[in-house]
PDB file of N, CA and C in Angstrom:
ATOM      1  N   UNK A   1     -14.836 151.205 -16.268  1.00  0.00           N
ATOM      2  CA  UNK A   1     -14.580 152.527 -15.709  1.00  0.00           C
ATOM      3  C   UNK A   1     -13.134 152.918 -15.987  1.00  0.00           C
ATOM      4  N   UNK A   2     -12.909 154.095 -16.650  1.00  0.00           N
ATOM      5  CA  UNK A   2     -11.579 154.762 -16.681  1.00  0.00           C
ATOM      6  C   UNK A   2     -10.957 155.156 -15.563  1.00  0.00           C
ATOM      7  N   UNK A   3      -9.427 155.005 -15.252  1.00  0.00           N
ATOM      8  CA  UNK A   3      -8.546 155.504 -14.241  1.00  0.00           C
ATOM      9  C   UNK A   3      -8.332 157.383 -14.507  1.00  0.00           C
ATOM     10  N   UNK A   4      -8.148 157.856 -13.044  1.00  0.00           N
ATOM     11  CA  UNK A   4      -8.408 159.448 -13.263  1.00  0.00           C
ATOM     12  C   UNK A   4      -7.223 159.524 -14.550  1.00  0.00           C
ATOM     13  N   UNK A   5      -6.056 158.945 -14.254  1.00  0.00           N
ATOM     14  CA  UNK A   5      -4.858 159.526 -14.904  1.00  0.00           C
ATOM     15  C   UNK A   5      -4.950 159.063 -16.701  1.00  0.00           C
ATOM     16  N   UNK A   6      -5.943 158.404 -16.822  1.00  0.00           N
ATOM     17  CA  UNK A   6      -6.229 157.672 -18.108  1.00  0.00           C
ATOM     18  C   UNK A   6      -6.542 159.743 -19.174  1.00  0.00           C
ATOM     19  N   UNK A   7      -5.396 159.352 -20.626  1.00  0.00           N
ATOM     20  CA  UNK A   7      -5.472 160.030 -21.323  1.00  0.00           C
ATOM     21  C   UNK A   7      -7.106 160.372 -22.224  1.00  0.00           C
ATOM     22  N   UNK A   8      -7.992 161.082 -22.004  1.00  0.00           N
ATOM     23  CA  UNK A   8      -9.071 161.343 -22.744  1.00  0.00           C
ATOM     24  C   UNK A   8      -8.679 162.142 -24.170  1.00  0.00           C
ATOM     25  N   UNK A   9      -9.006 161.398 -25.483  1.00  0.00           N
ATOM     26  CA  UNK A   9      -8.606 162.120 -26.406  1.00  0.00           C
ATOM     27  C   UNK A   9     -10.000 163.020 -27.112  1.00  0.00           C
ATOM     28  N   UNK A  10      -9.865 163.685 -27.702  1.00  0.00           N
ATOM     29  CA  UNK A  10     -10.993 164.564 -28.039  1.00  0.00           C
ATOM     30  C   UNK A  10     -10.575 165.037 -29.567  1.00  0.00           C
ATOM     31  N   UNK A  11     -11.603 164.143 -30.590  1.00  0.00           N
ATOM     32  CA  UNK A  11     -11.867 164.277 -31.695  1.00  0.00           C
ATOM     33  C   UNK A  11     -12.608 165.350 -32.715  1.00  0.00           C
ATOM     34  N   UNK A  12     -12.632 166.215 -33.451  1.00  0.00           N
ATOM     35  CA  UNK A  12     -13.375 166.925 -33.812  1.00  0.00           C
ATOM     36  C   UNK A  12     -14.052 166.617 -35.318  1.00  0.00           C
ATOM     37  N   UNK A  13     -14.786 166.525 -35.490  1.00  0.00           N
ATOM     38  CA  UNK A  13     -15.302 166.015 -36.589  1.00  0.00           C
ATOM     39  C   UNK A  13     -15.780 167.647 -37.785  1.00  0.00           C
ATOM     40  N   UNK A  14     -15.258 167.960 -39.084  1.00  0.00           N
ATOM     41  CA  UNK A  14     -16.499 169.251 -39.081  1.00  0.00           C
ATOM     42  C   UNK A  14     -17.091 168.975 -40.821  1.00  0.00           C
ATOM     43  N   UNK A  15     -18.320 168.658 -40.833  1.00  0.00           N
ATOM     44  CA  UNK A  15     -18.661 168.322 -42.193  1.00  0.00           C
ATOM     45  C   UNK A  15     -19.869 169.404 -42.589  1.00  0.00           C
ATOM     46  N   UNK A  16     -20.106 168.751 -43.925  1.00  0.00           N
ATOM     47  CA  UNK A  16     -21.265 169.509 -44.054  1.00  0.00           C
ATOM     48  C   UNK A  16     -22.655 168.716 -43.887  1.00  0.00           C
ATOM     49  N   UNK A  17     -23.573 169.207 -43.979  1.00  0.00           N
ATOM     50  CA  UNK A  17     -24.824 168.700 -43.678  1.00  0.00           C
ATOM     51  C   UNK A  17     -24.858 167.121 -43.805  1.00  0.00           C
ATOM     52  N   UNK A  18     -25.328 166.486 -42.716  1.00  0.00           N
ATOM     53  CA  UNK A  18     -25.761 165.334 -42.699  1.00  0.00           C
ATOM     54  C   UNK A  18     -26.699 164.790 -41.930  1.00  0.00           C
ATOM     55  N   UNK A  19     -27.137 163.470 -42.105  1.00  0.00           N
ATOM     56  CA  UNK A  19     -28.480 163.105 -41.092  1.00  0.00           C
ATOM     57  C   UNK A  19     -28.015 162.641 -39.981  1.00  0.00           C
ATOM     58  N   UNK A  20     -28.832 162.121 -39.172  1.00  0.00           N
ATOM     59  CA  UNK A  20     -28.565 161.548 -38.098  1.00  0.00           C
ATOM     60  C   UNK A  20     -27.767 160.731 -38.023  1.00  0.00           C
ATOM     61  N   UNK A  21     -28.107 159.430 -38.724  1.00  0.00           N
ATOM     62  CA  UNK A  21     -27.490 157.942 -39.121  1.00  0.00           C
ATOM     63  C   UNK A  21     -26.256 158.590 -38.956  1.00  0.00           C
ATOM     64  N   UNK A  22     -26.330 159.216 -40.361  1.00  0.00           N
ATOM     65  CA  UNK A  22     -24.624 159.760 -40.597  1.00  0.00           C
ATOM     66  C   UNK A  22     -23.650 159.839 -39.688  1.00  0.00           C
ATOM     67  N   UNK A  23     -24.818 160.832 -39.083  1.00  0.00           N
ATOM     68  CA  UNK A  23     -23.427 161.190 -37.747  1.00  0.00           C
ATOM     69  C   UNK A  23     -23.480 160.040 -36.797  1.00  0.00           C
ATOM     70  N   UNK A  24     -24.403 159.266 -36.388  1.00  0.00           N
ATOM     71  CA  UNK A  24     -24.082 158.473 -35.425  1.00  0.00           C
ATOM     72  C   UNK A  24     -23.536 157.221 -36.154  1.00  0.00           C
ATOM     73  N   UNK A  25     -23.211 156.952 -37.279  1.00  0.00           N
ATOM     74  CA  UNK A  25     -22.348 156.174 -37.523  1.00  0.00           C
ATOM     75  C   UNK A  25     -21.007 156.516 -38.154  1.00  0.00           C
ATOM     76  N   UNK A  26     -20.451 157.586 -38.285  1.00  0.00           N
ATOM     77  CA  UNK A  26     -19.469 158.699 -38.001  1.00  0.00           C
ATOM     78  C   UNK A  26     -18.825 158.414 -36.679  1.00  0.00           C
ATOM     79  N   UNK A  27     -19.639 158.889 -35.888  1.00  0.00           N
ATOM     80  CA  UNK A  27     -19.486 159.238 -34.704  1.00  0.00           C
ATOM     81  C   UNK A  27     -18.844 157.420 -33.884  1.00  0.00           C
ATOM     82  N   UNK A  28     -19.160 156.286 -34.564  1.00  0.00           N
ATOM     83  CA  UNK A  28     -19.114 155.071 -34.077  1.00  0.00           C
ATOM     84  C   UNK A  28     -17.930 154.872 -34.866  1.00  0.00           C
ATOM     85  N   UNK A  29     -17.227 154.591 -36.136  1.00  0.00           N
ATOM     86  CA  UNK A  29     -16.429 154.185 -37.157  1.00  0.00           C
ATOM     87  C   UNK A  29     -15.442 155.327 -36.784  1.00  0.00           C
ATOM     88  N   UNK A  30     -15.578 156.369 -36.250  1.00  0.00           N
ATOM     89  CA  UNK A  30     -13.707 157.210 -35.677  1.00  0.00           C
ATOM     90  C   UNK A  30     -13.762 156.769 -34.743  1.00  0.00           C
ATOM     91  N   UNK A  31     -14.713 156.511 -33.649  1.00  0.00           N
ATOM     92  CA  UNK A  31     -14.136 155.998 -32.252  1.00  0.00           C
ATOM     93  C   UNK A  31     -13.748 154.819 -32.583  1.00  0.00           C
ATOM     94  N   UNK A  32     -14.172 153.422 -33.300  1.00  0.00           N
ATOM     95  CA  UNK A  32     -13.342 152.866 -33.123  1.00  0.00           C
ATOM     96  C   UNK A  32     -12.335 152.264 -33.574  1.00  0.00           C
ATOM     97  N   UNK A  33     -11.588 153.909 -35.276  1.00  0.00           N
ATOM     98  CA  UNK A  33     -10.358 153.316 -35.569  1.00  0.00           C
ATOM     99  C   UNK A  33      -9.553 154.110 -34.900  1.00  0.00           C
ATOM    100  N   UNK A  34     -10.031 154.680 -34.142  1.00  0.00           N
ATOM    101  CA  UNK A  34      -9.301 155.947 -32.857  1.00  0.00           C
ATOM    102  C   UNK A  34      -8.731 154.905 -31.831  1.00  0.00           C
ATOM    103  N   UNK A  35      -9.975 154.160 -31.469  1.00  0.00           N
ATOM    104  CA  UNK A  35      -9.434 153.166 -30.132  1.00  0.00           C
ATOM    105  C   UNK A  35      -8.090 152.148 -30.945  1.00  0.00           C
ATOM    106  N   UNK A  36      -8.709 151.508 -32.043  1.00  0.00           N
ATOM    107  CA  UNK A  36      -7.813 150.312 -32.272  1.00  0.00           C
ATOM    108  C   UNK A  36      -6.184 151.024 -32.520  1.00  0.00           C
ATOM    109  N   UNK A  37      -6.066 152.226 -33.508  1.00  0.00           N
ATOM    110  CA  UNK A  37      -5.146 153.163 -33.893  1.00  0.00           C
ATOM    111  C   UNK A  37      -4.117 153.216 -32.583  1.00  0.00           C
ATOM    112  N   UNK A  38      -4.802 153.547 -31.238  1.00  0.00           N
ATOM    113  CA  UNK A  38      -4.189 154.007 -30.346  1.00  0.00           C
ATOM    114  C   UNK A  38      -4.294 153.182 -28.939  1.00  0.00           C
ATOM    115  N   UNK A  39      -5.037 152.025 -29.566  1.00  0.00           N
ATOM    116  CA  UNK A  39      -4.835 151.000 -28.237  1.00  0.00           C
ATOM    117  C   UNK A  39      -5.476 151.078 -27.247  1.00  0.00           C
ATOM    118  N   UNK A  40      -6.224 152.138 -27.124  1.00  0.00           N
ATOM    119  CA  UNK A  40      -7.355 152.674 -26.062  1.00  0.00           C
ATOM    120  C   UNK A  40      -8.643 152.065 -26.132  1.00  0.00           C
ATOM    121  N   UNK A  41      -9.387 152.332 -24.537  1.00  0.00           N
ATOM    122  CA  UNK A  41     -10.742 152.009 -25.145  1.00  0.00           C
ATOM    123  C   UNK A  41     -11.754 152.773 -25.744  1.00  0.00           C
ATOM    124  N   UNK A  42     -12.644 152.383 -26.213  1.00  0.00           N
ATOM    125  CA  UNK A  42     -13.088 153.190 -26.913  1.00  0.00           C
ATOM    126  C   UNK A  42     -13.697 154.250 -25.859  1.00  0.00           C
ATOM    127  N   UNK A  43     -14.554 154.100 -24.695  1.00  0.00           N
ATOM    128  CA  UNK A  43     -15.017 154.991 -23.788  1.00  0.00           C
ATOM    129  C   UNK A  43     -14.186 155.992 -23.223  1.00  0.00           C
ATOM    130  N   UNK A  44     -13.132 156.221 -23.806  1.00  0.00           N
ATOM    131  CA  UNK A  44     -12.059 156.807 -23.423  1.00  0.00           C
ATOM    132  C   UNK A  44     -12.149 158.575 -24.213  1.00  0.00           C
ATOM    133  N   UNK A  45     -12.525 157.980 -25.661  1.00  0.00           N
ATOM    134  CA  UNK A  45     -12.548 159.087 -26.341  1.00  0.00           C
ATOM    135  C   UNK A  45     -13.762 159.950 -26.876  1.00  0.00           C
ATOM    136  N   UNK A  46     -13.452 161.422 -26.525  1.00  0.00           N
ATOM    137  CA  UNK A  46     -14.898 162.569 -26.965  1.00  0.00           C
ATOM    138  C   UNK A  46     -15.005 162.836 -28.385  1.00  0.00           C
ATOM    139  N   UNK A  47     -15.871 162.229 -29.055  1.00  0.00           N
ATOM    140  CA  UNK A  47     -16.030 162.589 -30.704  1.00  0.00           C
ATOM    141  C   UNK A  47     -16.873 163.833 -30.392  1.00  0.00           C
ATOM    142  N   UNK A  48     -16.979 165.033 -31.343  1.00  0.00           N
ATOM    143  CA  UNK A  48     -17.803 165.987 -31.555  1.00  0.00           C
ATOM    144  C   UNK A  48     -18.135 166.332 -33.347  1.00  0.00           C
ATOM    145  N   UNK A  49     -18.559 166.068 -33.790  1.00  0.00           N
ATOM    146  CA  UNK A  49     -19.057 166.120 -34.818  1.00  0.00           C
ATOM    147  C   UNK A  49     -19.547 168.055 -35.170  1.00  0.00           C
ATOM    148  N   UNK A  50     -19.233 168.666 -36.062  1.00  0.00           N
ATOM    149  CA  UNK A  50     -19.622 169.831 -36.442  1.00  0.00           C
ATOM    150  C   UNK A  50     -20.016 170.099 -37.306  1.00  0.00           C
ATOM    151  N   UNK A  51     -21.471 170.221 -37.363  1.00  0.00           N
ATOM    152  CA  UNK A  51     -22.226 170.301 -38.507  1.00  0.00           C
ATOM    153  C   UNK A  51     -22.399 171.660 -39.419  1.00  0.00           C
ATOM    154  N   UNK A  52     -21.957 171.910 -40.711  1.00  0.00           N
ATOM    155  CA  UNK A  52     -22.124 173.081 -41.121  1.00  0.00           C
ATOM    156  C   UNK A  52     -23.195 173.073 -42.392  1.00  0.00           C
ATOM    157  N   UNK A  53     -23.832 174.214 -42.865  1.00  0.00           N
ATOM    158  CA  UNK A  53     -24.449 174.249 -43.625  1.00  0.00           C
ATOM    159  C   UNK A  53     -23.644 174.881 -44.994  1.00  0.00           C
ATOM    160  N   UNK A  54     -23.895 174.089 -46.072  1.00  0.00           N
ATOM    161  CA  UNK A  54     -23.065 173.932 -47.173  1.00  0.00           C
ATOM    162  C   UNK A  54     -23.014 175.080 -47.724  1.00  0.00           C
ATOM    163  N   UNK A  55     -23.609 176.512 -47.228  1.00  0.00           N
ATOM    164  CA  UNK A  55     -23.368 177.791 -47.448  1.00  0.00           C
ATOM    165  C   UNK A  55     -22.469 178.040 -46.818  1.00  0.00           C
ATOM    166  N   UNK A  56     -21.352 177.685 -45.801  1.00  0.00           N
ATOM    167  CA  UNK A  56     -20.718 178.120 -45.037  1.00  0.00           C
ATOM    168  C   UNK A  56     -18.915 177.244 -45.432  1.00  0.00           C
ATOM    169  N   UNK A  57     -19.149 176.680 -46.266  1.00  0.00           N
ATOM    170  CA  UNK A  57     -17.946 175.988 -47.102  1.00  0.00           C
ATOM    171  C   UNK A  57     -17.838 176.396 -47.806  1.00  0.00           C
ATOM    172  N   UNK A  58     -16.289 176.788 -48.364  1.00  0.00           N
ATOM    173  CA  UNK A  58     -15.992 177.454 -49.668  1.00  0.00           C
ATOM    174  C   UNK A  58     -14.959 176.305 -50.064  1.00  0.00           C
ATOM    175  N   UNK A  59     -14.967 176.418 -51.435  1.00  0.00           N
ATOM    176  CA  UNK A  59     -13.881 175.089 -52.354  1.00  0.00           C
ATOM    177  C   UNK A  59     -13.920 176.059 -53.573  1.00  0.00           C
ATOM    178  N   UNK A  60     -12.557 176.591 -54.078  1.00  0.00           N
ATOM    179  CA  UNK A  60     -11.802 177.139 -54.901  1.00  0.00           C
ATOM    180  C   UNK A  60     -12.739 178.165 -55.047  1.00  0.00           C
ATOM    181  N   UNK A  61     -13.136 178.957 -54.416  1.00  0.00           N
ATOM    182  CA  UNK A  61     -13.808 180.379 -54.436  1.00  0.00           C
ATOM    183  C   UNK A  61     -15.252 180.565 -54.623  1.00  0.00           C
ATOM    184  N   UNK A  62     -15.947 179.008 -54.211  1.00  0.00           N
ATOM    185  CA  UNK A  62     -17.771 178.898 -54.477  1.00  0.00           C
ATOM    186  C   UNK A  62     -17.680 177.520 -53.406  1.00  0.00           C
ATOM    187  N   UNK A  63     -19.358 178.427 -52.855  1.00  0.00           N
ATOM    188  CA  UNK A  63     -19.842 177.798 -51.679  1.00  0.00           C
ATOM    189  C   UNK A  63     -20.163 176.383 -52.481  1.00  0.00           C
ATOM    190  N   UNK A  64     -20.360 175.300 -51.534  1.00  0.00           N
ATOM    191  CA  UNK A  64     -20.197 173.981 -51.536  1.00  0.00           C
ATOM    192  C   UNK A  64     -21.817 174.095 -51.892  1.00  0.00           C
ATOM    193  N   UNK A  65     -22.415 175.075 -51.850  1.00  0.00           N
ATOM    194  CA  UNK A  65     -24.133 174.473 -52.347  1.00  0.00           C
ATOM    195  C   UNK A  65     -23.970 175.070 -53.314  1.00  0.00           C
ATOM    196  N   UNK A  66     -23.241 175.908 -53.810  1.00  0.00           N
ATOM    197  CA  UNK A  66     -23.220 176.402 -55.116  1.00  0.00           C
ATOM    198  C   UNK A  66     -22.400 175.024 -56.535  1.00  0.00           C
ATOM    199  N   UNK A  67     -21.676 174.424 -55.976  1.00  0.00           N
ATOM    200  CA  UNK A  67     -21.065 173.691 -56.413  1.00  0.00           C
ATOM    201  C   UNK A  67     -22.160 172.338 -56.987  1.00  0.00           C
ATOM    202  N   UNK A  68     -22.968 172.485 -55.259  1.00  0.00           N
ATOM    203  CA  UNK A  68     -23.884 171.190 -55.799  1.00  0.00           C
ATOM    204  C   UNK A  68     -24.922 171.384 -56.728  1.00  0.00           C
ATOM    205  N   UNK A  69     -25.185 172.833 -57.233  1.00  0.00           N
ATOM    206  CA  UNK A  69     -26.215 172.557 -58.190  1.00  0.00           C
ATOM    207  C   UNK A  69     -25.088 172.201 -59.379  1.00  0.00           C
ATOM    208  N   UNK A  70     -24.733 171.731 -58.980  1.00  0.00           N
ATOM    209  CA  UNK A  70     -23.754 171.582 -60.989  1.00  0.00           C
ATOM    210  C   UNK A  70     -23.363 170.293 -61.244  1.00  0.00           C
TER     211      UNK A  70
END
């Protein structure tokens, strides 16, 4: 159990499309080079993962699904 005064850090994750796995092993491998990084425990810190659809990424002036047909 965390102390009230214990620092909660809050991670944001924002990628493009991925599966589940992905994210929940994402979501496991930042928390815990977050914890070791910062000495904390890991229950300490809020990962949020943000999933976008690869129409909604741009890289040098073309969407990221445009990119992937090539």
């Amino acid at each position: 159990m965390l102390k009230k005064e214990t620092n909660m850090p809050f991670i944001k994750v924002e990628t493009a499309e991925a599966t589940r796995e992905q994210k929940e092993k994402l979501i496991i491998d930042v928390t815990r080079a977050a914890s070791e990084a910062l000495g904390m425990p890991k229950e300490a810190f809020y990962v949020v993962v943000n999933e976008n659809s690869a129409d909604n990424w741009g890289i040098g002036g073309k969407t990221l699904a445009e990119l992937r047909k090539h």
